[in-house]
N, C-alpha and C. Protein backbone atom coordinates (compact mmCIF):
# COMPACT_ATOMS: atom_id res chain seq x y z
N UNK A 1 8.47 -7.52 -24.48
CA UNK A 1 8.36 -6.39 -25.39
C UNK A 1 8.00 -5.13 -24.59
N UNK A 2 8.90 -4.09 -24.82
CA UNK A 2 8.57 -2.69 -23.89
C UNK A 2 7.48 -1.63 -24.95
N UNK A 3 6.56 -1.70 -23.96
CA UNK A 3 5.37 -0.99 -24.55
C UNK A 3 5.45 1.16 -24.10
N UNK A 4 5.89 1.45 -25.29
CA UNK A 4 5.34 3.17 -24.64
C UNK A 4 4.35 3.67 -23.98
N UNK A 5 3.34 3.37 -23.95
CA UNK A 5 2.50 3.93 -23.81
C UNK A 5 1.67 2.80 -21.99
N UNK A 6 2.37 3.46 -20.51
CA UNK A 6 2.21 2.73 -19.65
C UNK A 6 1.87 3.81 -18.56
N UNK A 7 -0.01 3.15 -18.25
CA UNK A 7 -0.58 3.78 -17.22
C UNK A 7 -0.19 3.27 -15.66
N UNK A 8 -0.33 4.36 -15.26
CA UNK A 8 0.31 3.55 -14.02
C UNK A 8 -1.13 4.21 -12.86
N UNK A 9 -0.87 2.79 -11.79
CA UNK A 9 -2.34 3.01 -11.17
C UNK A 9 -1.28 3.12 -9.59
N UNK A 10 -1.52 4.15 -8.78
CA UNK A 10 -1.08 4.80 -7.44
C UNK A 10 -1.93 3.38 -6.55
N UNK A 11 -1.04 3.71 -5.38
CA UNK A 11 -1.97 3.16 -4.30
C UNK A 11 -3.01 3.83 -3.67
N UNK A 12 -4.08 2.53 -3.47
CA UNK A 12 -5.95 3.00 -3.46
C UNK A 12 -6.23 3.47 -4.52
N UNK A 13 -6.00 2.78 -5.82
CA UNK A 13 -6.08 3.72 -7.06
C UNK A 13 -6.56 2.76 -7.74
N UNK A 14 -7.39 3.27 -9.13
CA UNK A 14 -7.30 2.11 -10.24
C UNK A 14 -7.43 2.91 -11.82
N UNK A 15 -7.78 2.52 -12.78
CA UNK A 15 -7.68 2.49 -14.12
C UNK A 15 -7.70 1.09 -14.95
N UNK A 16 -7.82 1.67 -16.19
CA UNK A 16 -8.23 0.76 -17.41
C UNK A 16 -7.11 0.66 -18.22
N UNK A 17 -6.71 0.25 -19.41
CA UNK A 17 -6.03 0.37 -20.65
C UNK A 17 -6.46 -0.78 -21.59
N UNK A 18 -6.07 -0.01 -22.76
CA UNK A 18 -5.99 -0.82 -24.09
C UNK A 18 -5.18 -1.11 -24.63
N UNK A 19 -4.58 -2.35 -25.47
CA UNK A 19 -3.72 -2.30 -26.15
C UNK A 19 -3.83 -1.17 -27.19
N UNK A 20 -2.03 -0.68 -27.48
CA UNK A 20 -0.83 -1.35 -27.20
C UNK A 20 -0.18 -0.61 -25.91
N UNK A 21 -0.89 -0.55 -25.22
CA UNK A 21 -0.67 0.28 -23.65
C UNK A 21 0.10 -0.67 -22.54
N UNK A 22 0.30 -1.01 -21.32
CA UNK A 22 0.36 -1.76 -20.31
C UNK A 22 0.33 -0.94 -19.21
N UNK A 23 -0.29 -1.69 -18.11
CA UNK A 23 -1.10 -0.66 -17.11
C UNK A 23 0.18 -1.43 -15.71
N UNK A 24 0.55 -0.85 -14.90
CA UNK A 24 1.38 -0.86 -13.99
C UNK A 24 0.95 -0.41 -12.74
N UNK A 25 1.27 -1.16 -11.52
CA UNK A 25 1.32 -0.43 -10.02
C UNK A 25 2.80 -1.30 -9.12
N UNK A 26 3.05 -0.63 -8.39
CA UNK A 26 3.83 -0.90 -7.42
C UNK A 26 3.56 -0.46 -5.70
N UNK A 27 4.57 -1.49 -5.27
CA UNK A 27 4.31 -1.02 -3.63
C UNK A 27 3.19 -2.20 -3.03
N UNK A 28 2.93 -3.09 -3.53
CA UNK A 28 1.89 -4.34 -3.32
C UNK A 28 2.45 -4.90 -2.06
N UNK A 29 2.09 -4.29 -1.25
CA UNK A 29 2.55 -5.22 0.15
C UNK A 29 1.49 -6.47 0.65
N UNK A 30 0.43 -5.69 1.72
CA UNK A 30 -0.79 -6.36 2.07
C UNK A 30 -1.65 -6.00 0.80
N UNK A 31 -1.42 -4.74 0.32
CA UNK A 31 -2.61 -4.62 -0.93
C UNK A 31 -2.65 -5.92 -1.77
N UNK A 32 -3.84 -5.84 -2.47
CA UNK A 32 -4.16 -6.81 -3.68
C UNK A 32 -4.18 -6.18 -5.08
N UNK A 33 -3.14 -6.29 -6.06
CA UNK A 33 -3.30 -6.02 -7.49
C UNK A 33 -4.41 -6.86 -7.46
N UNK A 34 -5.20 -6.28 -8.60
CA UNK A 34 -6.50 -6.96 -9.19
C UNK A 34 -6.32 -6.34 -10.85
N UNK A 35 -6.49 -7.44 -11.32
CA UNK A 35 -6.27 -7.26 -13.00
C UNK A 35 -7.23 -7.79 -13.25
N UNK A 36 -8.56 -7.12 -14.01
CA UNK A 36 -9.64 -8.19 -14.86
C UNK A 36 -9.43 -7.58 -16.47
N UNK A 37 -9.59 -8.77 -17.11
CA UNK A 37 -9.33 -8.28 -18.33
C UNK A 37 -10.22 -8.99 -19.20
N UNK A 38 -10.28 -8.33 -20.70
CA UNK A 38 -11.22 -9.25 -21.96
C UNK A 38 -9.72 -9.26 -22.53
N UNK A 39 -9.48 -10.27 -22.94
CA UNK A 39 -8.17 -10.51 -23.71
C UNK A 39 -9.41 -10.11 -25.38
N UNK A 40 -10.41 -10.50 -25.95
CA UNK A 40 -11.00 -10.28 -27.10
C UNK A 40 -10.84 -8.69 -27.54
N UNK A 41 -11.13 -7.87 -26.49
CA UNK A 41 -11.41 -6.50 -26.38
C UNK A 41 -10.03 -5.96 -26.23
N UNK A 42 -9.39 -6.73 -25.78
CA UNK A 42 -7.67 -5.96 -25.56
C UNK A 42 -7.85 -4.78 -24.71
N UNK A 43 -8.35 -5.46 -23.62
CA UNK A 43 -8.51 -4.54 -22.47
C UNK A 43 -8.54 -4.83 -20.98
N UNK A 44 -7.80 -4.15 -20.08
CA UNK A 44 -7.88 -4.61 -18.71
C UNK A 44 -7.77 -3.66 -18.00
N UNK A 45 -8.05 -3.96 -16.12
CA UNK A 45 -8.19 -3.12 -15.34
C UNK A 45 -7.25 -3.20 -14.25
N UNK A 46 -7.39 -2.48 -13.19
CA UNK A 46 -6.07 -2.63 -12.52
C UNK A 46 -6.29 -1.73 -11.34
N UNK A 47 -6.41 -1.96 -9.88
CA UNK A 47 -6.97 -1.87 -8.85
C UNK A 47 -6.22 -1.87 -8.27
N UNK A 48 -5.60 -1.59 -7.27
CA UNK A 48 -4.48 -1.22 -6.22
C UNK A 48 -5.29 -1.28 -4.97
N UNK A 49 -5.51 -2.63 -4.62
CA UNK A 49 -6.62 -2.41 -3.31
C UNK A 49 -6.11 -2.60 -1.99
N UNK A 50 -6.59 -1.62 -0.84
CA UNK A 50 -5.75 -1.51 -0.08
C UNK A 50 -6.14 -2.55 1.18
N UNK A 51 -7.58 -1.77 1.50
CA UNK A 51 -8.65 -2.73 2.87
C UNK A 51 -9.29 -3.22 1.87
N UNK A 52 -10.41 -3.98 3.02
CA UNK A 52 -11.36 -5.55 2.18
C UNK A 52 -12.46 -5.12 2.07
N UNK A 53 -12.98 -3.56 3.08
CA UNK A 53 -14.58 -3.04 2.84
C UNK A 53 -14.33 -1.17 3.42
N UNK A 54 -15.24 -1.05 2.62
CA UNK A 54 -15.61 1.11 2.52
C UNK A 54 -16.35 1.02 4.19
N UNK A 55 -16.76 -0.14 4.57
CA UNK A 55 -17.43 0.69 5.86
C UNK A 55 -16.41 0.50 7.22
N UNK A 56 -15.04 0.59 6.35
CA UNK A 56 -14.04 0.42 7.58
C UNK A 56 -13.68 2.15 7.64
N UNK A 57 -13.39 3.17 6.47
CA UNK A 57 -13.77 4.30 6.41
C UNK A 57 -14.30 5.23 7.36
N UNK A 58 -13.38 6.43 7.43
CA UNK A 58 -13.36 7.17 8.40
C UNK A 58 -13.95 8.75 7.80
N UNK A 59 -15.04 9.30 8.58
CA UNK A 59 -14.57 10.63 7.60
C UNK A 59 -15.90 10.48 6.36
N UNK A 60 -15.95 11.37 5.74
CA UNK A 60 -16.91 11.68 4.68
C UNK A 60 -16.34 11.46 3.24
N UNK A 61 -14.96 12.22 3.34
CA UNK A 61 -14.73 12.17 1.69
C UNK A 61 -13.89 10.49 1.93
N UNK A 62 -14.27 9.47 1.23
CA UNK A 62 -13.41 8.27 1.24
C UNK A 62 -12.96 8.01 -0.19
N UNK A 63 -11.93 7.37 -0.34
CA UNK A 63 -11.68 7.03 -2.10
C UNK A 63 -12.23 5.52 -2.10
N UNK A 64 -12.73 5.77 -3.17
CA UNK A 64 -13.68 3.73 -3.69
C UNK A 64 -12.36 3.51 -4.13
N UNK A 65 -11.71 3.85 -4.35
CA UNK A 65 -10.29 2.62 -5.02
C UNK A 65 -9.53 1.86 -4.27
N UNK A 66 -10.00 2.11 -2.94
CA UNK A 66 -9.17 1.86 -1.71
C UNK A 66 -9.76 0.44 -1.25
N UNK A 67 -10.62 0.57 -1.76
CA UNK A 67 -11.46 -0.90 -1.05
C UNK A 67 -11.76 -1.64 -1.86
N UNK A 68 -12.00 -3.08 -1.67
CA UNK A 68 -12.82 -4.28 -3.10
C UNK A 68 -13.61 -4.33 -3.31
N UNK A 69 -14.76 -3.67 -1.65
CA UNK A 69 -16.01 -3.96 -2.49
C UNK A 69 -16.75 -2.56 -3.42
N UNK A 70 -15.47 -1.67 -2.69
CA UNK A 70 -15.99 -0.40 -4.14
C UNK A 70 -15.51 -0.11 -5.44
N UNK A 71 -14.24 -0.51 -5.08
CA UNK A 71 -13.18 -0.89 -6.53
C UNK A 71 -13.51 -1.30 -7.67
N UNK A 72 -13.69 -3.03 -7.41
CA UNK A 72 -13.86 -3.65 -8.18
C UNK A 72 -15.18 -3.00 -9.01
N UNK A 73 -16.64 -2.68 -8.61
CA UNK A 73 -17.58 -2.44 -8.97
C UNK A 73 -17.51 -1.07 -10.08
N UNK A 74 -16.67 -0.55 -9.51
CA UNK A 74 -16.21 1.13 -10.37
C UNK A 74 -15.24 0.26 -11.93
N UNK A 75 -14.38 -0.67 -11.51
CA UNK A 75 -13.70 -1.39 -12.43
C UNK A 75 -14.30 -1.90 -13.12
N UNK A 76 -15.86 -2.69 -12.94
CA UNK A 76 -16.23 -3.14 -14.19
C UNK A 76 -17.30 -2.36 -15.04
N UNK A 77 -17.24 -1.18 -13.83
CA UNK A 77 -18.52 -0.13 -14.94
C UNK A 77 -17.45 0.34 -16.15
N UNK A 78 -16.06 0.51 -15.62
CA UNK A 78 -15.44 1.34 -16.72
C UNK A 78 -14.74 0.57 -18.19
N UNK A 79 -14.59 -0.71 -17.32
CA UNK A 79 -14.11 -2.14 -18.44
C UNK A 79 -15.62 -2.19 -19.38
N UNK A 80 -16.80 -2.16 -19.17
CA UNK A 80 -17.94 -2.27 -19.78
C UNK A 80 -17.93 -1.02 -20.61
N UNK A 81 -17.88 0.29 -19.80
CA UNK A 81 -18.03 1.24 -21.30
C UNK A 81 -17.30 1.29 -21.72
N UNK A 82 -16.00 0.66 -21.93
CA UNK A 82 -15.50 0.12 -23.13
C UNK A 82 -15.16 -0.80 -24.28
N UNK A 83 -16.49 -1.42 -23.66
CA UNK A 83 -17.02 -2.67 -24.53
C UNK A 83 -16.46 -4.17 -23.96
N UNK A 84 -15.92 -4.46 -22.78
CA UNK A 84 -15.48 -5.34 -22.32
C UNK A 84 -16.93 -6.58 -22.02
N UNK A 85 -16.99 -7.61 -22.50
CA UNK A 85 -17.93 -8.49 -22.13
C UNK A 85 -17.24 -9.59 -21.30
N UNK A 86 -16.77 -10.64 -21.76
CA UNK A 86 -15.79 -11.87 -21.22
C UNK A 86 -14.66 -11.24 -20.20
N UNK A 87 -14.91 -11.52 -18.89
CA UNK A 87 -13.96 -11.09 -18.16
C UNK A 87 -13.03 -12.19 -17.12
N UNK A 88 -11.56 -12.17 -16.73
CA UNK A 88 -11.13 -13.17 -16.47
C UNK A 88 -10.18 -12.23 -15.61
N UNK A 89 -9.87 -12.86 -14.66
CA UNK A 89 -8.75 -11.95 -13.44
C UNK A 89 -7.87 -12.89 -12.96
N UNK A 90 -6.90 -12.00 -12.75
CA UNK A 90 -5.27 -12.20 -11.84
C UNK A 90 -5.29 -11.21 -10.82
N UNK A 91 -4.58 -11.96 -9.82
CA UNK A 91 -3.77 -11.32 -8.75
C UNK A 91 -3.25 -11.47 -8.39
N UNK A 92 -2.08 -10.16 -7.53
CA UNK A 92 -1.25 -10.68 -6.91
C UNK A 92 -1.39 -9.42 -5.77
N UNK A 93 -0.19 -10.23 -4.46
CA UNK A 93 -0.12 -8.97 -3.38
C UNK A 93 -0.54 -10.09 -2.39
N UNK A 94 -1.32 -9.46 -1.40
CA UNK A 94 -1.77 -10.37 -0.17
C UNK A 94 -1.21 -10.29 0.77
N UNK A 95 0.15 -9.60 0.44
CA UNK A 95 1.23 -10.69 1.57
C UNK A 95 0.64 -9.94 3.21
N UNK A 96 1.38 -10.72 4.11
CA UNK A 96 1.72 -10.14 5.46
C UNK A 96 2.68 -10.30 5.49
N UNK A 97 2.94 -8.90 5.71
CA UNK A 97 4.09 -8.14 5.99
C UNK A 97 4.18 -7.85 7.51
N UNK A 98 3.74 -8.05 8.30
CA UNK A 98 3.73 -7.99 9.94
C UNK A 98 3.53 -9.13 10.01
N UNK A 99 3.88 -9.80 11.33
CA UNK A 99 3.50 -11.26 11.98
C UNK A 99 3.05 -10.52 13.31
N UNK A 100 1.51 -10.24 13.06
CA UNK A 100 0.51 -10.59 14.23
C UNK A 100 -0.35 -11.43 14.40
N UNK A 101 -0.01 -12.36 13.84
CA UNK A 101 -0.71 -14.02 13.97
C UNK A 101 -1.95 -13.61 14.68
N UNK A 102 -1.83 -13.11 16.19
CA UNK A 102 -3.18 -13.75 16.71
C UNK A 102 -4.22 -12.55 16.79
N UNK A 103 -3.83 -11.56 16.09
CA UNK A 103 -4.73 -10.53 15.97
C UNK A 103 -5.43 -10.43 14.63
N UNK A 104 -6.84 -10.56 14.53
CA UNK A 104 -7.23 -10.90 13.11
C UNK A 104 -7.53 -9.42 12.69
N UNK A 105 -7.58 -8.63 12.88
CA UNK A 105 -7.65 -6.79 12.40
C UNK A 105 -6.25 -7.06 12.11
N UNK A 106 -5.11 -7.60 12.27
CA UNK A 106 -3.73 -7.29 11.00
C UNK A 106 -3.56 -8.17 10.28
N UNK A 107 -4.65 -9.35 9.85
CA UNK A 107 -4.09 -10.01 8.79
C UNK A 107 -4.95 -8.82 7.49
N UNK A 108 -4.52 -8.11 7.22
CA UNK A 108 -5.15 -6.96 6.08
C UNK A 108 -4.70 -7.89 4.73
N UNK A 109 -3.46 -8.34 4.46
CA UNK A 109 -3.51 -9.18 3.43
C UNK A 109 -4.13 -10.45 3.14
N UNK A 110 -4.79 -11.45 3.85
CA UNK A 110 -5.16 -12.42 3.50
C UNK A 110 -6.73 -11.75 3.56
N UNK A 111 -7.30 -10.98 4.43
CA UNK A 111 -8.37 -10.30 4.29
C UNK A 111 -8.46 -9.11 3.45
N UNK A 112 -7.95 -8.75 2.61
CA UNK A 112 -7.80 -8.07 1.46
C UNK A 112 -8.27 -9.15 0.12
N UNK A 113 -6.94 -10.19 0.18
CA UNK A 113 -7.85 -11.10 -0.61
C UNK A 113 -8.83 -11.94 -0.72
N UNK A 114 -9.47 -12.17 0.37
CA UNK A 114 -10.70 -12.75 0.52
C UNK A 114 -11.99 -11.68 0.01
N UNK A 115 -11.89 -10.60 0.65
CA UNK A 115 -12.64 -9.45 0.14
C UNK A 115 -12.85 -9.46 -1.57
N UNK A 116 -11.51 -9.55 -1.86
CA UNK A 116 -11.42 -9.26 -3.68
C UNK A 116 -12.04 -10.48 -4.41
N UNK A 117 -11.74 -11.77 -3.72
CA UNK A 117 -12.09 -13.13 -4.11
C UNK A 117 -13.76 -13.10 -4.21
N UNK A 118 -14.41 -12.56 -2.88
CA UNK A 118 -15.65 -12.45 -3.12
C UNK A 118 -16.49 -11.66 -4.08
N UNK A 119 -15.45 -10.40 -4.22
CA UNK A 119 -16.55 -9.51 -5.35
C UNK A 119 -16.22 -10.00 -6.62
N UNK A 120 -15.34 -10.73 -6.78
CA UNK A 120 -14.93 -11.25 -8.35
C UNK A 120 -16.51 -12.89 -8.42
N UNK A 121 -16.54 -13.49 -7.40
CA UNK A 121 -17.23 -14.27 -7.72
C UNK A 121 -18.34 -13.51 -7.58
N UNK A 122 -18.72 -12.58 -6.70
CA UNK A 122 -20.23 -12.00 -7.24
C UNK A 122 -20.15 -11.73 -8.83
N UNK A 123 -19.26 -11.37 -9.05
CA UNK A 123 -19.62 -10.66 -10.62
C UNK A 123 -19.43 -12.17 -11.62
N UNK A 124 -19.11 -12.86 -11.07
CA UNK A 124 -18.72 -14.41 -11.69
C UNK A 124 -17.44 -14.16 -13.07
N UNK A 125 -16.50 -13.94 -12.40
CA UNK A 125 -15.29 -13.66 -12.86
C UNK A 125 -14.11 -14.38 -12.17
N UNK A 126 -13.57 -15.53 -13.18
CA UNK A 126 -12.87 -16.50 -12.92
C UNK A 126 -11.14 -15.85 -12.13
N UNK A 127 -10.78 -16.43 -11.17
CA UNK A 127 -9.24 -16.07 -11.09
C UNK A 127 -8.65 -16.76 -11.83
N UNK A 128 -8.02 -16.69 -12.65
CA UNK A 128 -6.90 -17.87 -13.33
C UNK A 128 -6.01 -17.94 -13.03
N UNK A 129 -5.52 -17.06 -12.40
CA UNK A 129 -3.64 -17.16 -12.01
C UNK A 129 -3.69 -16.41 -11.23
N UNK A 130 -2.68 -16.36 -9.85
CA UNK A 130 -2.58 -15.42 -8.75
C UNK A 130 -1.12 -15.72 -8.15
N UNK A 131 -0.37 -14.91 -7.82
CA UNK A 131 0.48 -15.12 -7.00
C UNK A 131 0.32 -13.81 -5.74
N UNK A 132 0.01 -15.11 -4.75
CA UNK A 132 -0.48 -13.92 -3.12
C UNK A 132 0.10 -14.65 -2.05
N UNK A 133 -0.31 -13.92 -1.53
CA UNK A 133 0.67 -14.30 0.11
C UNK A 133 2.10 -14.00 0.42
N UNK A 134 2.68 -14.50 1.29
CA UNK A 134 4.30 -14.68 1.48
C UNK A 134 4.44 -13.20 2.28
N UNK A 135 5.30 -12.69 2.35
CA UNK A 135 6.10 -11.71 3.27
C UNK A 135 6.59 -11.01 2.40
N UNK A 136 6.46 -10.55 0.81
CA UNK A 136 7.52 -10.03 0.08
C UNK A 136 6.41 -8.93 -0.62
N UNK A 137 7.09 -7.92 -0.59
CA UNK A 137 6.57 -6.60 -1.82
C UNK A 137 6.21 -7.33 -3.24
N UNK A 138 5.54 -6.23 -3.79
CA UNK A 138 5.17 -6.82 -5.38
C UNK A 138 4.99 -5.55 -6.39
N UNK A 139 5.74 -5.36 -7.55
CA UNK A 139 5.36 -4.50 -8.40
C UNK A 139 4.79 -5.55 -9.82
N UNK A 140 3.27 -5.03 -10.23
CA UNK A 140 2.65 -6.08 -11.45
C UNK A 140 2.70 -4.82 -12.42
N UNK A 141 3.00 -6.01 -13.90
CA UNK A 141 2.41 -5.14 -14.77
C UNK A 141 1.85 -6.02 -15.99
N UNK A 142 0.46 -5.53 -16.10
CA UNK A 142 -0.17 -6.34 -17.12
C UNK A 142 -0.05 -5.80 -18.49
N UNK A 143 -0.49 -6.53 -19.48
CA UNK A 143 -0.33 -6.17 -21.28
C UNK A 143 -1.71 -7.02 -21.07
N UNK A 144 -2.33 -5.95 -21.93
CA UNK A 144 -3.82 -6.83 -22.51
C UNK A 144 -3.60 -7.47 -23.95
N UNK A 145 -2.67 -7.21 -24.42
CA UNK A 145 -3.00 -7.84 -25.83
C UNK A 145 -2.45 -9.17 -26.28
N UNK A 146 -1.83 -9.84 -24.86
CA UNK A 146 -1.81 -10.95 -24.74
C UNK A 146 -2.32 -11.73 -23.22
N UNK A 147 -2.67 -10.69 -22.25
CA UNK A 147 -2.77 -11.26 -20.94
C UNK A 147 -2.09 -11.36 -19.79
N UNK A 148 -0.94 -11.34 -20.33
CA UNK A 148 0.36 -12.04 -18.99
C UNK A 148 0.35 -10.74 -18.01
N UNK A 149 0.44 -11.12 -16.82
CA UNK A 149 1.10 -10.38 -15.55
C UNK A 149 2.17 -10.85 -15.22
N UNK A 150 2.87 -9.78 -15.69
CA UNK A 150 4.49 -9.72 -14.89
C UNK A 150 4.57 -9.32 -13.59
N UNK A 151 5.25 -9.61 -12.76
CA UNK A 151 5.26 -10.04 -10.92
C UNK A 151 6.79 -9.58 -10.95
N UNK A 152 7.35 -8.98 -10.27
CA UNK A 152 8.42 -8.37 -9.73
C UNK A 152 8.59 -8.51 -8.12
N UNK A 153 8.52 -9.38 -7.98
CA UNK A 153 8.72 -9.33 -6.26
C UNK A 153 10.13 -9.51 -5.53
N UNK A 154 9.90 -8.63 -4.58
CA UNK A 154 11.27 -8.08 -4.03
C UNK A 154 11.76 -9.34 -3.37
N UNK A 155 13.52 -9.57 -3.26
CA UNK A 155 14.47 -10.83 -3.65
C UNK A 155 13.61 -11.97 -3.85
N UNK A 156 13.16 -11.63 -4.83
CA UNK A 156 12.25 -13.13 -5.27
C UNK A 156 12.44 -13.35 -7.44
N UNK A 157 13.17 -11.76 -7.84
CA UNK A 157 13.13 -11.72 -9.31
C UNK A 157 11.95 -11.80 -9.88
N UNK A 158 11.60 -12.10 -11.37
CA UNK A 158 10.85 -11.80 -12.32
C UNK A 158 10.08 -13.14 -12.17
N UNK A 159 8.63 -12.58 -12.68
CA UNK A 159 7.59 -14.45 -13.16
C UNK A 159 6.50 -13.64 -13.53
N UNK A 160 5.95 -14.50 -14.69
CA UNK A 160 4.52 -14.06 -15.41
C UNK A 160 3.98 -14.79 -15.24
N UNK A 161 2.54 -14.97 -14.73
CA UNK A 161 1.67 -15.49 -14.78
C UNK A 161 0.07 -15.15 -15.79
């Protein structure tokens, strides 16, 4: 079902929506989509995360959307003032997209999602579904008023999880 009303979250970026909205990003290479949502509240979030921590950050002015462990935390202050209690997450992204195997500063995607994995269990927020890893781009787009993430990954076609 095509919904009008679709926020779209940039890279190092994030935002909220409500139904009957659906919140969108693209360009998911090494980044991690992060979707937490209250399916009760008909509401979810949506994180475009790029690195795994803010004290990799250069410089004074930095964006928190860029990272998990600032992201996520900005994501559930804003899911809360909008009344979000029960929270449950998807992801996707991860991939490596370079093969520098033996250099661990370029696995940014599997250390992207480890980063995200951890601040979701600090906040004790279940993953239920994820599609990560592999070598392939990813455009997600979630609907809160039933849950599903749609996954668009490049020559790979359509899948909801």
């Amino acid at each position: 079902m095509k919904r009008d009303h679709v926020v779209k979250v940039g890279i190092a970026d994030l935002n909220i929506v409500q139904d009957p909205g659906i919140i969108r990003t693209s360009g998911l290479g090494s980044c991690v989509g992060v979707v937490i949502y209250d399916l009760r509240a008909k509401l979810g979030g949506m994180a475009h995360v790029m690195l795994p921590d803010s004290r990799l950050a250069k410089g004074d002015q930095i964006k928190l959307a860029k990272y998990a462990d600032t992201a996520i935390p900005i994501m559930m202050d804003l899911l809360r003032e909008e009344g979000g209690k029960s929270f449950k997450a998807k992801l996707a992204g991860g991939a490596q997209m370079f093969q520098f195997s033996s250099n661990d500063m370029m696995r940014i995607g599997p250390r992207n999602l480890e980063a995200v994995k951890k601040q979701l269990k600090d906040y004790g927020i279940p993953v239920v579904a994820e599609d990560c890893g592999g070598s392939n781009g990813r455009t997600i787009e979630f609907n809160p008023s039933n849950g599903t993430l749609q996954i668009r990954t490049v020559n790979k076609g359509v899948r909801e999880i």
